[in-house]
Protein backbone atom coordinates (compact mmCIF):
# COMPACT_ATOMS: atom_id res chain seq x y z
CA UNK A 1 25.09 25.51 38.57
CA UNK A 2 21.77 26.04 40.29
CA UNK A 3 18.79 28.51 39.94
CA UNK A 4 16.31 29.57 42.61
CA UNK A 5 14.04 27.51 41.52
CA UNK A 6 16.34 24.80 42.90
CA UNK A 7 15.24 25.38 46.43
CA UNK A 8 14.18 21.82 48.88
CA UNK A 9 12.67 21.05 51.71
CA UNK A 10 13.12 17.54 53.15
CA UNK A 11 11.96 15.77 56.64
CA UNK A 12 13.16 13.37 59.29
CA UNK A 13 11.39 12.37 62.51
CA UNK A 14 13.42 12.82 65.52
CA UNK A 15 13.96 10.03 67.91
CA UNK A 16 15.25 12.89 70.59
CA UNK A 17 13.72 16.12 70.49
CA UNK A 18 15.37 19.05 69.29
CA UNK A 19 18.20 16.32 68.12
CA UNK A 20 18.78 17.29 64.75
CA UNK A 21 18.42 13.70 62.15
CA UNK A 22 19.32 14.00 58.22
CA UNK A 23 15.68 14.32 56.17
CA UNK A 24 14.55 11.18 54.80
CA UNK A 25 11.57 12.52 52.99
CA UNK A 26 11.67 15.49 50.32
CA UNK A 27 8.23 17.18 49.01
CA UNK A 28 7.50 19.23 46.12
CA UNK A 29 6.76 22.33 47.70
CA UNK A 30 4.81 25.96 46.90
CA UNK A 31 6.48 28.17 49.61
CA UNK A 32 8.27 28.71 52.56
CA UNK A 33 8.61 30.39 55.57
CA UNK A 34 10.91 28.93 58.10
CA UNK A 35 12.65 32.16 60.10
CA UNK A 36 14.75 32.29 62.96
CA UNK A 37 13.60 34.26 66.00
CA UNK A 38 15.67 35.31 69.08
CA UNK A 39 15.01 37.46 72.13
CA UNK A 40 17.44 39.87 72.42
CA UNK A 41 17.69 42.41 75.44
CA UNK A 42 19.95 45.40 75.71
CA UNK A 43 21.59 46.18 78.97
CA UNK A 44 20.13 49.39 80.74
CA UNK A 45 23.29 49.97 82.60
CA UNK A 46 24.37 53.97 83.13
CA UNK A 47 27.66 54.62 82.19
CA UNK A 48 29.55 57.64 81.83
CA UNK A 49 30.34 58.64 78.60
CA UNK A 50 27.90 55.80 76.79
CA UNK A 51 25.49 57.81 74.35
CA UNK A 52 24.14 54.69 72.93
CA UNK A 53 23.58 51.03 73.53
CA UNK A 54 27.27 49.05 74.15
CA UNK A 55 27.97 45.55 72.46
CA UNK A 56 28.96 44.10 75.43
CA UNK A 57 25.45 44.59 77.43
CA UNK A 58 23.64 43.13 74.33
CA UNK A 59 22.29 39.33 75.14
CA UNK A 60 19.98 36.53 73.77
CA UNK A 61 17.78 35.30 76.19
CA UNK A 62 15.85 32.23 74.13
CA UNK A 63 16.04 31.45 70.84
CA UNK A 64 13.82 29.44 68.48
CA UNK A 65 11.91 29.02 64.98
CA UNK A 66 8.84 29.13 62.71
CA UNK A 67 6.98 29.18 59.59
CA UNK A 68 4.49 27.21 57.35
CA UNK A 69 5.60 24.98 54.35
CA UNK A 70 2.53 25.31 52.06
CA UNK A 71 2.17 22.43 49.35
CA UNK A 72 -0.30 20.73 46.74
CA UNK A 73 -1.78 17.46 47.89
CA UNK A 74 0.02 14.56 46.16
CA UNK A 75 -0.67 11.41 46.32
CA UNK A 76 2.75 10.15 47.39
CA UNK A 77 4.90 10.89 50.12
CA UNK A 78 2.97 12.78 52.68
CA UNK A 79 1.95 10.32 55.55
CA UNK A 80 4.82 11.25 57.12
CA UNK A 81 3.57 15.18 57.15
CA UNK A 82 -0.43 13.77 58.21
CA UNK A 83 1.39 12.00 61.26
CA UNK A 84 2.89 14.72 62.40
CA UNK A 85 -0.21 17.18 61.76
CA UNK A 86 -2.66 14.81 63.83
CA UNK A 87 -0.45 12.53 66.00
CA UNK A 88 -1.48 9.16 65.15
CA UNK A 89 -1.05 7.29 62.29
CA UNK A 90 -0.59 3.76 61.00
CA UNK A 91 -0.82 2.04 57.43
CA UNK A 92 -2.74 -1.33 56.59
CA UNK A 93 -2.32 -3.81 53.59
CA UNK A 94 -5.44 -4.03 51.87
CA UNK A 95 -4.77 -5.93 48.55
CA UNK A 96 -1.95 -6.12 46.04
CA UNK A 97 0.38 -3.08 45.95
CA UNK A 98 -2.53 -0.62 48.05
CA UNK A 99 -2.32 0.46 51.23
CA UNK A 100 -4.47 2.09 53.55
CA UNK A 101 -2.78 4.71 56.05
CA UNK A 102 -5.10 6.49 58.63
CA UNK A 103 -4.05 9.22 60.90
CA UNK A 104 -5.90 10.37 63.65
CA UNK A 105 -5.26 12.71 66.87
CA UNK A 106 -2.70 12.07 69.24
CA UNK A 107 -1.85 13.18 72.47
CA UNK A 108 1.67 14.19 72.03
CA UNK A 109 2.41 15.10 68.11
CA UNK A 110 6.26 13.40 66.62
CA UNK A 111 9.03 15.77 66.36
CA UNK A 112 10.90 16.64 62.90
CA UNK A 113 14.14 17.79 61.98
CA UNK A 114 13.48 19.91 58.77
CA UNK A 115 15.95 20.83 56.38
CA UNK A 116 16.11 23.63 53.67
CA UNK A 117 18.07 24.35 50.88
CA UNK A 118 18.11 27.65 49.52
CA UNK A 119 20.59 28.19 46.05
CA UNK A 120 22.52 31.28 45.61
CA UNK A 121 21.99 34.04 43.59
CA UNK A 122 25.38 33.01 41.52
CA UNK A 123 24.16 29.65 41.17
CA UNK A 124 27.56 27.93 43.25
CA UNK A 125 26.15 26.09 45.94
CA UNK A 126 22.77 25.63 47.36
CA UNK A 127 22.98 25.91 51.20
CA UNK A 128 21.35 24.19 54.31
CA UNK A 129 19.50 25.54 57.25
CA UNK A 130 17.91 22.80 59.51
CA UNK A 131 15.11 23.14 62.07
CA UNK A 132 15.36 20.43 64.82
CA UNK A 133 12.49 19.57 66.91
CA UNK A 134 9.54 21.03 64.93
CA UNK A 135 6.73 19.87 66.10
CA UNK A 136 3.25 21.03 63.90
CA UNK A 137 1.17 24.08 65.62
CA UNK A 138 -2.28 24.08 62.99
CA UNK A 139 -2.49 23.11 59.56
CA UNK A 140 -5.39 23.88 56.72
CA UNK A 141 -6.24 21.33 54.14
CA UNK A 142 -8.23 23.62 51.20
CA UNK A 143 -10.12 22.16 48.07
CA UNK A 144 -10.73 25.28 46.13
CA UNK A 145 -13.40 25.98 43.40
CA UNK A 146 -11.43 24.94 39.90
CA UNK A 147 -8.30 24.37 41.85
CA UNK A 148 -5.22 21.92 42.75
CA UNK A 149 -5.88 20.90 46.45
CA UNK A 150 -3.60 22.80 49.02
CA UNK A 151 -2.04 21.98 51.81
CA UNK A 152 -0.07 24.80 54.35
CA UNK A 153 1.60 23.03 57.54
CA UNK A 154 2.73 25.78 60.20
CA UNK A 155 5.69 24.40 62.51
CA UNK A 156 6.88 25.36 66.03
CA UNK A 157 10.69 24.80 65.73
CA UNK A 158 13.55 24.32 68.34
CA UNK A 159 16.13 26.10 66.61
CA UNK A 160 17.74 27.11 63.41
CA UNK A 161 21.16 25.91 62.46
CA UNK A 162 23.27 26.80 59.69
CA UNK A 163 24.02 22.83 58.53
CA UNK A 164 26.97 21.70 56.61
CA UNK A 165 25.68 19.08 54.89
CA UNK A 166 22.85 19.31 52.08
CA UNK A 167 21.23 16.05 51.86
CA UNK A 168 20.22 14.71 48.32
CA UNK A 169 16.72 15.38 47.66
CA UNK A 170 15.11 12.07 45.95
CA UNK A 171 10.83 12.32 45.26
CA UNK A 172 8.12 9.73 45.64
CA UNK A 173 8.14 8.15 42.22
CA UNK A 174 4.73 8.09 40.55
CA UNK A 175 1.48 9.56 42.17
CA UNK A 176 -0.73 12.04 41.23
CA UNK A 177 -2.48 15.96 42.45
CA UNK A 178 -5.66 15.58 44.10
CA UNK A 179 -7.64 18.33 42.65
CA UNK A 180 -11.34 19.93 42.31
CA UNK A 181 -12.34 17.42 39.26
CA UNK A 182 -11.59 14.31 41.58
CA UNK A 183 -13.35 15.77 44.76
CA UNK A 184 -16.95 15.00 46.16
CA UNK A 185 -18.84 15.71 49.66
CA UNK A 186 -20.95 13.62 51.34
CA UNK A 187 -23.09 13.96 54.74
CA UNK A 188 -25.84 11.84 56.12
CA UNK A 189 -25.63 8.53 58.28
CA UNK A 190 -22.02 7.80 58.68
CA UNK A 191 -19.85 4.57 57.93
CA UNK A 192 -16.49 4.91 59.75
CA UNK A 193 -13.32 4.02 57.93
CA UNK A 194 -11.70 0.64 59.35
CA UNK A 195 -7.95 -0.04 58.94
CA UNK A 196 -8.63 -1.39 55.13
CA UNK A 197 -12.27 0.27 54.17
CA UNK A 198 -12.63 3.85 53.59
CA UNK A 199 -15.51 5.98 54.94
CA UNK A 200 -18.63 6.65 53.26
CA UNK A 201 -21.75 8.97 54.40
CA UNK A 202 -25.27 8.61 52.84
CA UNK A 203 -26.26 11.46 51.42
CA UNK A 204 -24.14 13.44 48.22
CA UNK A 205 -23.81 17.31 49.18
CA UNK A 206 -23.61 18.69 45.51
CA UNK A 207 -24.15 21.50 45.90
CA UNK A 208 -20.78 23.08 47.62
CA UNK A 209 -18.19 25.07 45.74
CA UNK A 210 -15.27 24.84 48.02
CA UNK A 211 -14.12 23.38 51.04
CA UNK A 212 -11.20 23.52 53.92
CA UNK A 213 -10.48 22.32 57.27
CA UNK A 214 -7.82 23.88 59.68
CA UNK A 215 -6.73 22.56 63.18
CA UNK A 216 -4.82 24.63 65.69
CA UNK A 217 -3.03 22.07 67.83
CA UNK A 218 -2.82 24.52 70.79
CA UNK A 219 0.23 23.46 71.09
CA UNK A 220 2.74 25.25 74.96
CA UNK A 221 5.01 26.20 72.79
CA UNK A 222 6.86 28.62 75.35
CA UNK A 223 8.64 26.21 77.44
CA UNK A 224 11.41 27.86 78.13
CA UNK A 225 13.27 26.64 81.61
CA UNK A 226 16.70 26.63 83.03
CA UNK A 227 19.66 24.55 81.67
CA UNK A 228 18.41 24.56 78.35
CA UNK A 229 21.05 27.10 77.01
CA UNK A 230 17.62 29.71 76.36
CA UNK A 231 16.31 26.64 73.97
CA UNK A 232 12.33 25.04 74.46
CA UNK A 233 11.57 21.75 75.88
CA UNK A 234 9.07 19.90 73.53
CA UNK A 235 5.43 21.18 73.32
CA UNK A 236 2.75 19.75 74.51
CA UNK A 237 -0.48 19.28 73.11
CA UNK A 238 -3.76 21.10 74.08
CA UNK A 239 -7.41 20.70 72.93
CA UNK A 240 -7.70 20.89 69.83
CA UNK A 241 -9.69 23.94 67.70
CA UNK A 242 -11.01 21.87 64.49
CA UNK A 243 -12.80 24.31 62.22
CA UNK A 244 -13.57 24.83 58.30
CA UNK A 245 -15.58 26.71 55.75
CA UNK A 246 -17.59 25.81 53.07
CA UNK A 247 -18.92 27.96 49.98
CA UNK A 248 -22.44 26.69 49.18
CA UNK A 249 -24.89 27.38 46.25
CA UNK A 250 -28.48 27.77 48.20
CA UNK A 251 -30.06 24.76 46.57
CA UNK A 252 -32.41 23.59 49.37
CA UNK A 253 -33.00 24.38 52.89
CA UNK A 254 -30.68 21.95 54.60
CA UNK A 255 -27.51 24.17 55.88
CA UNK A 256 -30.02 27.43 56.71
CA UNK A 257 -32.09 25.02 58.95
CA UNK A 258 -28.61 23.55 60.41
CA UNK A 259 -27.39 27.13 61.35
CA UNK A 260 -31.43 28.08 63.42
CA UNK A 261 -31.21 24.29 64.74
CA UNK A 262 -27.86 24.22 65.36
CA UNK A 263 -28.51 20.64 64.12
CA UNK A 264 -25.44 18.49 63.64
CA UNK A 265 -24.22 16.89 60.62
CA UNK A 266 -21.17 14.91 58.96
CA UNK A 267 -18.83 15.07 56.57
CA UNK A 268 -16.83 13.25 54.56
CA UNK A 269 -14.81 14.86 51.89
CA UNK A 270 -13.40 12.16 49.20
CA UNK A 271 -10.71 12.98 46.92
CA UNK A 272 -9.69 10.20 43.77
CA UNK A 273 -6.38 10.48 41.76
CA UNK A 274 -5.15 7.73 39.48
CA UNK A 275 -6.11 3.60 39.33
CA UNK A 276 -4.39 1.48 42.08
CA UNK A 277 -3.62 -2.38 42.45
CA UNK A 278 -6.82 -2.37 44.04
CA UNK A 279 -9.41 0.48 43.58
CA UNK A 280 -7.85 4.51 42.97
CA UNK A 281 -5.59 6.66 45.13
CA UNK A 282 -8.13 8.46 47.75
CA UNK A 283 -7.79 11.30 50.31
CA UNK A 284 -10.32 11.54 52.56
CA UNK A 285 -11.14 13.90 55.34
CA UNK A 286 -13.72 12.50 57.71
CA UNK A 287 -15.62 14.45 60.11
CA UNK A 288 -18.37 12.64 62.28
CA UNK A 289 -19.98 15.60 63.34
CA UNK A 290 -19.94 19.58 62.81
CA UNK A 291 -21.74 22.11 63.95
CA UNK A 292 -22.61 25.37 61.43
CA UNK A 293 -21.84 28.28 63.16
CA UNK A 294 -23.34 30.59 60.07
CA UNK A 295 -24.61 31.83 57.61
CA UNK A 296 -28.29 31.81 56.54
CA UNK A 297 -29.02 32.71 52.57
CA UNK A 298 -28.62 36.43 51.18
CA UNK A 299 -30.08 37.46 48.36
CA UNK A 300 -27.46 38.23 45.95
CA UNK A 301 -28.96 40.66 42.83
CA UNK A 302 -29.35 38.41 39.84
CA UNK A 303 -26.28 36.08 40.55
CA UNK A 304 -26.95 32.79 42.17
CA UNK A 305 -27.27 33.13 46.31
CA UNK A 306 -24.21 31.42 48.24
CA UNK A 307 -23.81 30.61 51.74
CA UNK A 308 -20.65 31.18 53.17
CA UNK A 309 -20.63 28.86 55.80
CA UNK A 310 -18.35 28.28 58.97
CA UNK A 311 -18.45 25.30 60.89
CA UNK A 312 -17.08 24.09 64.02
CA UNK A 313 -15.77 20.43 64.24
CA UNK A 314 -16.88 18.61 67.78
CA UNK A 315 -16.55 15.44 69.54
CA UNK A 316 -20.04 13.36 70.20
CA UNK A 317 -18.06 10.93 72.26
CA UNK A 318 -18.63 8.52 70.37
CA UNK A 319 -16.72 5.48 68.93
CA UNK A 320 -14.94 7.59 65.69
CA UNK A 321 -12.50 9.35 65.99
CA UNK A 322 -13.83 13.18 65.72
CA UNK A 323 -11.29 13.93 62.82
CA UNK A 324 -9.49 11.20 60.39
CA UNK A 325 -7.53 11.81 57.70
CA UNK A 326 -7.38 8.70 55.27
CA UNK A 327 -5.59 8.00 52.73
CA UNK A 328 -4.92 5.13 49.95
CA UNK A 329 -1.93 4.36 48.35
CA UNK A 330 1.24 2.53 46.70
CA UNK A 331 3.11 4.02 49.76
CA UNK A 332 3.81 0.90 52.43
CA UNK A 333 5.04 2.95 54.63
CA UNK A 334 4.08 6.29 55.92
């Protein structure tokens, strides 16, 4: 017997695109939703004695898929999910049982097959639906005020097919949540990560509630052409749209003069879970330089003033990459 709560969600990359592969990777998961969308189109035809549309003149044109798969950030398991949000990724030894895995952006992003499993309401089965070639259109990575850190993924898929296998969902053993207690910000002259050090910026920003970073991909993902049976060839990547937010307690004059300047900064946004071989398990987010798009101080009655600030995430063509996400961990592989 199953219950609903018995629901999985498991990845595989694709060596083909669109070329479904059995998941080799299952995630704890918050939500879901993966739907199926087809473009139907009714025949106009006149015919005497039709009063309504006919069966026969009914047709799908193209079919495909989408949704997001929102999570909490765990420190096992996901560089497989980071590669395929960014493009790029590879993982380094640096002492013992830790590893270092950085992802940053790549010009074409991998393609995964994912499979659901969603239980029935009698509890008798719990059946699959896989989406071959999804390929990851923007993503958000939120640290809340007092919260777990979140993590929704939103996915361009070829297709949906009813599957007639489940696979066996098996989890990362070990890990931990990152979360608001283990989080910290930092700006200021920048140290880039290397393939075994993590990043570091000068100056503690102590001041900030809450944090996230999205990135739409801007992803073609309407390339539908003949002799594909109405199905997509693979997207391809555009320029990117790197953006985030940031809920600040007015504590000195450093963002208002950033939004009249339109001064650029960094960031680097650290998150610790439990001890490693070698140092603790760390997510970072690494931006070399933002730009605030607003807000400046409002007085807010008798409650503490907060900046609500949006920021836009640009390249200074320089040597770092403009976004990295690292991360440390017992994984060796991503």
């Amino acid at each position: 017997m199953t219950i609903p709560a018995d629901a999985q969600i498991g990845f595989g990359v694709e060596s083909t695109y669109g070329t479904a592969v059995t998941p080799t990777r299952f995630l704890e998961f918050v939500d879901e939703s993966l739907n199926f969308n087809k473009s139907v189109k009714q025949g106009q035809g006149l015919r005497v004695g039709a009063r309504v549309g006919r069966s026969a003149r009914r047709v799908v044109t193209t079919v495909e898929a989408a949704g997001d798969v929102q999570l909490e950030v765990f420190s096992k398991g996901l560089g497989l999910l980071f590669q395929a949000m960014l493009g790029s990724g590879s993982s380094a030894l640096v002492s013992g049982a830790t590893y270092q895995q950085t992802f940053t952006l790549g010009d074409s992003l991998p393609a995964l097959t994912i499979q659901k499993g969603i239980p029935r309401i009698d509890g008798s089965a719990v059946d699959a639906i896989n989406f071959p070639g999804a390929v990851v259109s923007q993503w958000e990575l939120e640290i809340p005020n007092d919260d777990i850190a979140k993590l929704k993924v939103t996915f361009d898929c070829r297709d949906a097919v009813a599957a007639g296998s489940l696979a066996t969902a098996t989890y990362p053993t070990g890990g931990n949540l990152y979360q608001f207690a283990g989080a910290a910000l930092y700006s200021g002259a920048l140290t880039a990560p290397t393939a075994t050090t993590l990043a570091s910026a000068a100056t503690p920003l102590a001041s900030v509630r809450s944090l996230s970073v999205s990135c739409n991909n801007k992803i073609a993902g309407d390339r539908f052409n003949f002799g594909k049976n109405g199905r997509k060839d693979k997207p391809v990547v555009g320029i990117r749209d790197i953006a985030g937010q940031m809920s600040v307690e007015y504590a000195d004059t450093a963002f208002r003069d950033a939004v009249l300047a339109d001064t650029p900064m960094t960031l680097v946004a650290t998150l610790e879970g439990g001890n490693l071989s070698a140092g603790k398990e760390t997510l970072q987010v690494v931006l070399p330089e933002i730009k605030i798009d607003n807000e400046l101080p409002k007085a807010n009655g008798e409650k503490p003033v907060l900046q609500g600030i949006n920021f836009t995430v640009l390249d200074n063509l320089g040597a770092v990459a403009p976004v990295s996400i690292i991360l440390r961990t017992s994984d060796s592989a991503l």
